[in-house]
Protein backbone atom coordinates (compact mmCIF):
# COMPACT_ATOMS: atom_id res chain seq x y z
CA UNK A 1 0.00 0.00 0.00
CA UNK A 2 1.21 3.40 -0.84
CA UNK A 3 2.13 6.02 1.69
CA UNK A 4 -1.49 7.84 0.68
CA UNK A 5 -3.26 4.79 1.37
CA UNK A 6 -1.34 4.31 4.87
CA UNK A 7 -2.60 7.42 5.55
CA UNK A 8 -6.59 7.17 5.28
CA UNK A 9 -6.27 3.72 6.70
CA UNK A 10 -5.01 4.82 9.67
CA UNK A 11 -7.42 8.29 9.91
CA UNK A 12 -10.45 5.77 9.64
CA UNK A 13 -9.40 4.52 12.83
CA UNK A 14 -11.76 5.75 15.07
CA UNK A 15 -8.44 7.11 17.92
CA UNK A 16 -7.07 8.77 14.93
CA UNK A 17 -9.69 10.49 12.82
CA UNK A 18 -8.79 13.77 13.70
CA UNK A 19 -5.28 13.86 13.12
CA UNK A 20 -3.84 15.61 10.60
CA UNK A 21 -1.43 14.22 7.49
CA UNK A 22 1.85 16.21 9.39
CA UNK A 23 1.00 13.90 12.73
CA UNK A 24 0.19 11.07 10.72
CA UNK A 25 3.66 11.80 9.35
CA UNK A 26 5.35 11.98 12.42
CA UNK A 27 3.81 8.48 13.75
CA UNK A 28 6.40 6.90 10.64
CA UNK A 29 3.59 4.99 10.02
CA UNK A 30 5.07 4.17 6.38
CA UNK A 31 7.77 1.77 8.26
CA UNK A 32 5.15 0.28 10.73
CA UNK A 33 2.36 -0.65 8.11
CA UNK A 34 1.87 -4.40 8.37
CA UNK A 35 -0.32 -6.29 6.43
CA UNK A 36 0.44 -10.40 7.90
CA UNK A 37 -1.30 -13.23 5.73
CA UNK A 38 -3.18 -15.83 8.07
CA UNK A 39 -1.01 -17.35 10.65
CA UNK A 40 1.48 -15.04 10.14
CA UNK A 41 3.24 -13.92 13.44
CA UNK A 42 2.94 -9.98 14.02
CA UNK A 43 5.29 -10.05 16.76
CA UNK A 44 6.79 -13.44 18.84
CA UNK A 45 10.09 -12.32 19.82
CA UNK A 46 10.26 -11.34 23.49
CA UNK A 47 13.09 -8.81 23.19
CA UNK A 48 11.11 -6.54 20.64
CA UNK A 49 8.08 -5.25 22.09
CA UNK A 50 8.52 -1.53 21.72
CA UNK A 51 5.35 -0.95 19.58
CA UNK A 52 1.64 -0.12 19.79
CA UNK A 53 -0.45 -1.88 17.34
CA UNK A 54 -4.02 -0.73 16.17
CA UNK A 55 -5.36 -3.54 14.41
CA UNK A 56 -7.87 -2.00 11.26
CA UNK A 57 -8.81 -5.23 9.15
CA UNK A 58 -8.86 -8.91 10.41
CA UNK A 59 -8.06 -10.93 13.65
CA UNK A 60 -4.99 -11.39 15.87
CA UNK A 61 -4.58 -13.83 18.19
CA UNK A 62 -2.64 -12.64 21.40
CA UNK A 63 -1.51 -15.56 23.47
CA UNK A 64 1.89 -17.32 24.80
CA UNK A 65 3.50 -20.83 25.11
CA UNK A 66 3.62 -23.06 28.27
CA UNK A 67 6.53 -24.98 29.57
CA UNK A 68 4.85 -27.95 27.85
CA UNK A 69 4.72 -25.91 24.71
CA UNK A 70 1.20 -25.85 24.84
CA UNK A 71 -0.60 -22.56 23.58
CA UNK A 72 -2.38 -20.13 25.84
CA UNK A 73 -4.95 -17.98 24.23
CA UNK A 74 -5.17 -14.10 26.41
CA UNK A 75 -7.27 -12.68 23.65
CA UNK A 76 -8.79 -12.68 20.04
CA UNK A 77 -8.64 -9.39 18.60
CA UNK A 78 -10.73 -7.72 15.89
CA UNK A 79 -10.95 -4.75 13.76
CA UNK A 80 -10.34 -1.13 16.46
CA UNK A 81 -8.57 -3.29 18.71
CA UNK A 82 -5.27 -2.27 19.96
CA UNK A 83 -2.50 -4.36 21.44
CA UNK A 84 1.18 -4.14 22.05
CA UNK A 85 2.53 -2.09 24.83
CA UNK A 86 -1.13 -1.08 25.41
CA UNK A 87 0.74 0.28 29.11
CA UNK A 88 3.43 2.45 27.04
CA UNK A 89 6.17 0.59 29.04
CA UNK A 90 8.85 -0.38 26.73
CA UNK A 91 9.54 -5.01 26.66
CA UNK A 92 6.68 -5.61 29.59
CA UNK A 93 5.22 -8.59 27.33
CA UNK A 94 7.57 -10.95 27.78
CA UNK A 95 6.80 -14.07 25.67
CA UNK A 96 4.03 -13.02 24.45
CA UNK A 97 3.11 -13.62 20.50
CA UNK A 98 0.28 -12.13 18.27
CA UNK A 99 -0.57 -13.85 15.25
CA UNK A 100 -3.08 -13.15 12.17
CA UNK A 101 -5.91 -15.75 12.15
CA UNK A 102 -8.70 -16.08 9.80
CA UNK A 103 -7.54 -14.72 7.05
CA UNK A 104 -5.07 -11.77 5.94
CA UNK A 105 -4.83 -8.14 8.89
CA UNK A 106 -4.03 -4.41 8.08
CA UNK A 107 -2.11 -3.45 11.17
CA UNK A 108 -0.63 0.45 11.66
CA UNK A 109 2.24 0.40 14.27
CA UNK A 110 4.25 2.83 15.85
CA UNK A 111 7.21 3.18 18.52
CA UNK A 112 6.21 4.07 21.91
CA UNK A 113 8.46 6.96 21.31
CA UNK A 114 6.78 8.54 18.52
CA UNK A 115 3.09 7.38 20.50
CA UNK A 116 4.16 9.56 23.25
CA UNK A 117 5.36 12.86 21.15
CA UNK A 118 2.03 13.08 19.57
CA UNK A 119 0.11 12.31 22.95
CA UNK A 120 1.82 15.22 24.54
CA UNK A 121 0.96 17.95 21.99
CA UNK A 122 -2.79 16.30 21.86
CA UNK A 123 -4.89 15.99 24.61
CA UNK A 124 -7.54 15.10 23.34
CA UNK A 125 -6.18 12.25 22.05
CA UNK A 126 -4.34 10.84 25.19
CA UNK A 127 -7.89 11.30 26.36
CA UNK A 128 -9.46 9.11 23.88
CA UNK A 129 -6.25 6.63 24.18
CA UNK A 130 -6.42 6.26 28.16
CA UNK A 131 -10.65 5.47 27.46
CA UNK A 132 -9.72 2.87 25.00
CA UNK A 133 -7.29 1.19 27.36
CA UNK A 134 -9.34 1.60 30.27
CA UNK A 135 -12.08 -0.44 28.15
CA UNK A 136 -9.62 -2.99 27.30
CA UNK A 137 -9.06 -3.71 30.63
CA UNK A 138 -12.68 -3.70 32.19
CA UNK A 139 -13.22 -6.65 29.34
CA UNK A 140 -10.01 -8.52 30.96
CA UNK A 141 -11.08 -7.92 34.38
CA UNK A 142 -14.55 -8.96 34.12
CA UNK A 143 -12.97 -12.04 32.44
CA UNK A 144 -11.24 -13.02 35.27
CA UNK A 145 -13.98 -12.10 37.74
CA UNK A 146 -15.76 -14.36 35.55
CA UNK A 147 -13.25 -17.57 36.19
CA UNK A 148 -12.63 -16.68 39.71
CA UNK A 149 -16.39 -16.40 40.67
CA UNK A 150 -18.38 -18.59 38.06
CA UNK A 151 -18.69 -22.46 37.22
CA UNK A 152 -17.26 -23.19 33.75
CA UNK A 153 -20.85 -24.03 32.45
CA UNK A 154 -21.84 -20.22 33.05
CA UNK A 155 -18.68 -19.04 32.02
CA UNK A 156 -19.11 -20.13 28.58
CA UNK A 157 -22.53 -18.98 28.34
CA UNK A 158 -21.29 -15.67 29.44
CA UNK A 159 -18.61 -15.78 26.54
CA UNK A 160 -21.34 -16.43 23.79
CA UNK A 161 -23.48 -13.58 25.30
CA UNK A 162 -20.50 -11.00 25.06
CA UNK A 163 -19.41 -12.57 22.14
CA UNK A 164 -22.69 -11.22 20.13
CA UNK A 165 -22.27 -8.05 22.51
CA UNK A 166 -18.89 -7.61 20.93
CA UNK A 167 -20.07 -7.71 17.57
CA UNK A 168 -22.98 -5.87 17.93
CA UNK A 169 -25.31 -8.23 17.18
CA UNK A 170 -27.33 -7.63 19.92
CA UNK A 171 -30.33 -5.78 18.00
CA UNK A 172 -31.59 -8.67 16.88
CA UNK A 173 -32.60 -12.21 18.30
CA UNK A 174 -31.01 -14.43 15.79
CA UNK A 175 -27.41 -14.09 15.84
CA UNK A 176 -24.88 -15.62 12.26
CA UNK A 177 -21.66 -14.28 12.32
CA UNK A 178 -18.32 -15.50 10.63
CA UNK A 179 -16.26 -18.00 13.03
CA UNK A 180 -12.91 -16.83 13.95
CA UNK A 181 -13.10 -19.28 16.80
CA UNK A 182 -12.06 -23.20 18.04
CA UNK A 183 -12.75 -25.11 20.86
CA UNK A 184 -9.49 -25.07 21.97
CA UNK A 185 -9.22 -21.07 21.85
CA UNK A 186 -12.76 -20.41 23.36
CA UNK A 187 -11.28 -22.79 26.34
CA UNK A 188 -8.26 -20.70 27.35
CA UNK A 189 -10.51 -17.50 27.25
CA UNK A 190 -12.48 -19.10 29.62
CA UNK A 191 -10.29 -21.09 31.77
CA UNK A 192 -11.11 -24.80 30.80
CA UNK A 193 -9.82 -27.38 28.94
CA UNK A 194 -10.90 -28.04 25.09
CA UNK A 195 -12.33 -31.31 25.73
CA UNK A 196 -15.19 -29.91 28.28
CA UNK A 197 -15.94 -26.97 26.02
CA UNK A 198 -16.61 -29.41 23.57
CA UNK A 199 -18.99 -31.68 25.30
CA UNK A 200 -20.90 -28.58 26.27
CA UNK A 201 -21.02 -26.75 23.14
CA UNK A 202 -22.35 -30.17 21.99
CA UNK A 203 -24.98 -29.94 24.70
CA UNK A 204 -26.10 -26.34 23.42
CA UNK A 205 -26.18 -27.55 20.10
CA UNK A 206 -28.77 -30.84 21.14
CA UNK A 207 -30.97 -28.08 22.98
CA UNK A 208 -31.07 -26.21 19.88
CA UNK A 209 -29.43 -22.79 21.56
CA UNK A 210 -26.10 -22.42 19.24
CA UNK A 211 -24.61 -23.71 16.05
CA UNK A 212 -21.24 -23.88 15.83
CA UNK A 213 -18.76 -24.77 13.16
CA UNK A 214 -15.82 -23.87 11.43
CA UNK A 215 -17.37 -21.38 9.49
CA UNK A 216 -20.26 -19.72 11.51
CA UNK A 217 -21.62 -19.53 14.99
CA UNK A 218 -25.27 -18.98 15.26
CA UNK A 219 -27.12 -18.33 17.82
CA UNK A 220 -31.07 -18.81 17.10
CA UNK A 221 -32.27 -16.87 19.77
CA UNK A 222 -30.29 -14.76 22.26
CA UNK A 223 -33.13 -14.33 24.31
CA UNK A 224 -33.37 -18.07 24.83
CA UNK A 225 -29.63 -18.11 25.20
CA UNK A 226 -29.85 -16.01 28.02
CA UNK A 227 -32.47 -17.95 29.85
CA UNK A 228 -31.04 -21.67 29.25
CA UNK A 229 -29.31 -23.40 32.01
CA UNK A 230 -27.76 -27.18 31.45
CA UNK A 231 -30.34 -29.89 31.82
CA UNK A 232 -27.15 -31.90 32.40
């Protein structure tokens, strides 16, 4: 993509709209364009994390490797998600990887150095930042609020009912949207293990409350979802 097109992509970005092509400039967003085909690792290295990353097309895994080498999912991103040093401290993410999934991501990245110039001649902006961050951490602590303090069997409800929230899907009762999801990622999220997601995403789908496959999750009625409780 040419410099132009850098540009507007990163102006349609809801933080950034009113910035003008001199900031945009000064963000060197021309060197931190990314645009990572599915699968494709964004960052992994744990020495390197020195960037903010506001994700404007496709899905990004964030997530890290056990002792056992086993993944751990922290988060599925979307488009208007940011990640990176979301704190502004400079190699605080450790081991952590982000990774396209789905299909291809336009990604605009900066330094924390350059971040930080721009913040401090626009308030307004640090003031929209700091609200998007704050946001971004509600979600994670109400996710852990959510382990600490709920059975796995209302957990995952929960997820599927923030899920559609998330995608604003919520203004209608029947629910379709494009999966981005597996068993085994929707299990980290929410603290269990891929085999009992499984059986009770199986359950849901006998009762008729949820659909899910590798394409598409539906949700036939959200209302319903809300109400249902495992007969088993």
């Amino acid at each position: 993509m040419n410099p132009d097109g850098q540009f507007i992509l990163l102006r349609n970005h809801s933080l950034f709209k009113q910035l003008t092509y001199k900031e945009c400039s000064q963000l060197n967003i021309v060197s931190g364009f990314m645009s990572p085909k599915k699968n494709d690792y964004v960052y992994f290295d744990k020495f390197s994390h020195d960037r903010l990353y506001f994700l404007k097309k496709g899905y990004i895994k964030i997530g890290y490797y056990d002792e056992q080498g086993n993944e751990v999912v922290r988060e599925i991103l979307k488009s208007g998600d940011i990640f990176g040093q979301i704190g502004l401290e400079r190699y605080d993410n450790e081991g952590e990887f982000a990774r396209a999934i789905k299909g291809d991501a336009s990604i605009c990245s900066f330094t924390i150095e350059d971040f930080e110039a721009i913040l401090q001649k626009r308030p307004d902006l640090a003031i929209s930042f700091t609200k998007l961050v704050g946001l971004k951490f509600k979600k994670l602590q109400n996710r852990l609020s959510n382990i600490v303090y709920k059975d796995v069997k209302h957990r995952l409800l929960d997820f599927f009912i923030t899920f559609s929230e998330s995608n604003n899907l919520t203004q209608q009762d029947k629910i379709e949207v494009s999966n981005y999801l597996t068993h085994a990622d929707i299990a980290s999220l929410i603290g269990s293990t891929r085999q009992t997601v499984t059986t009770l995403i199986n359950r849901m789908e006998e009762d008729g409350v949820l659909l899910f496959d590798r394409k598409r999750i539906i949700i036939p009625s959200l209302a319903q979802l809300k109400r249902y409780e495992f007969a088993r």
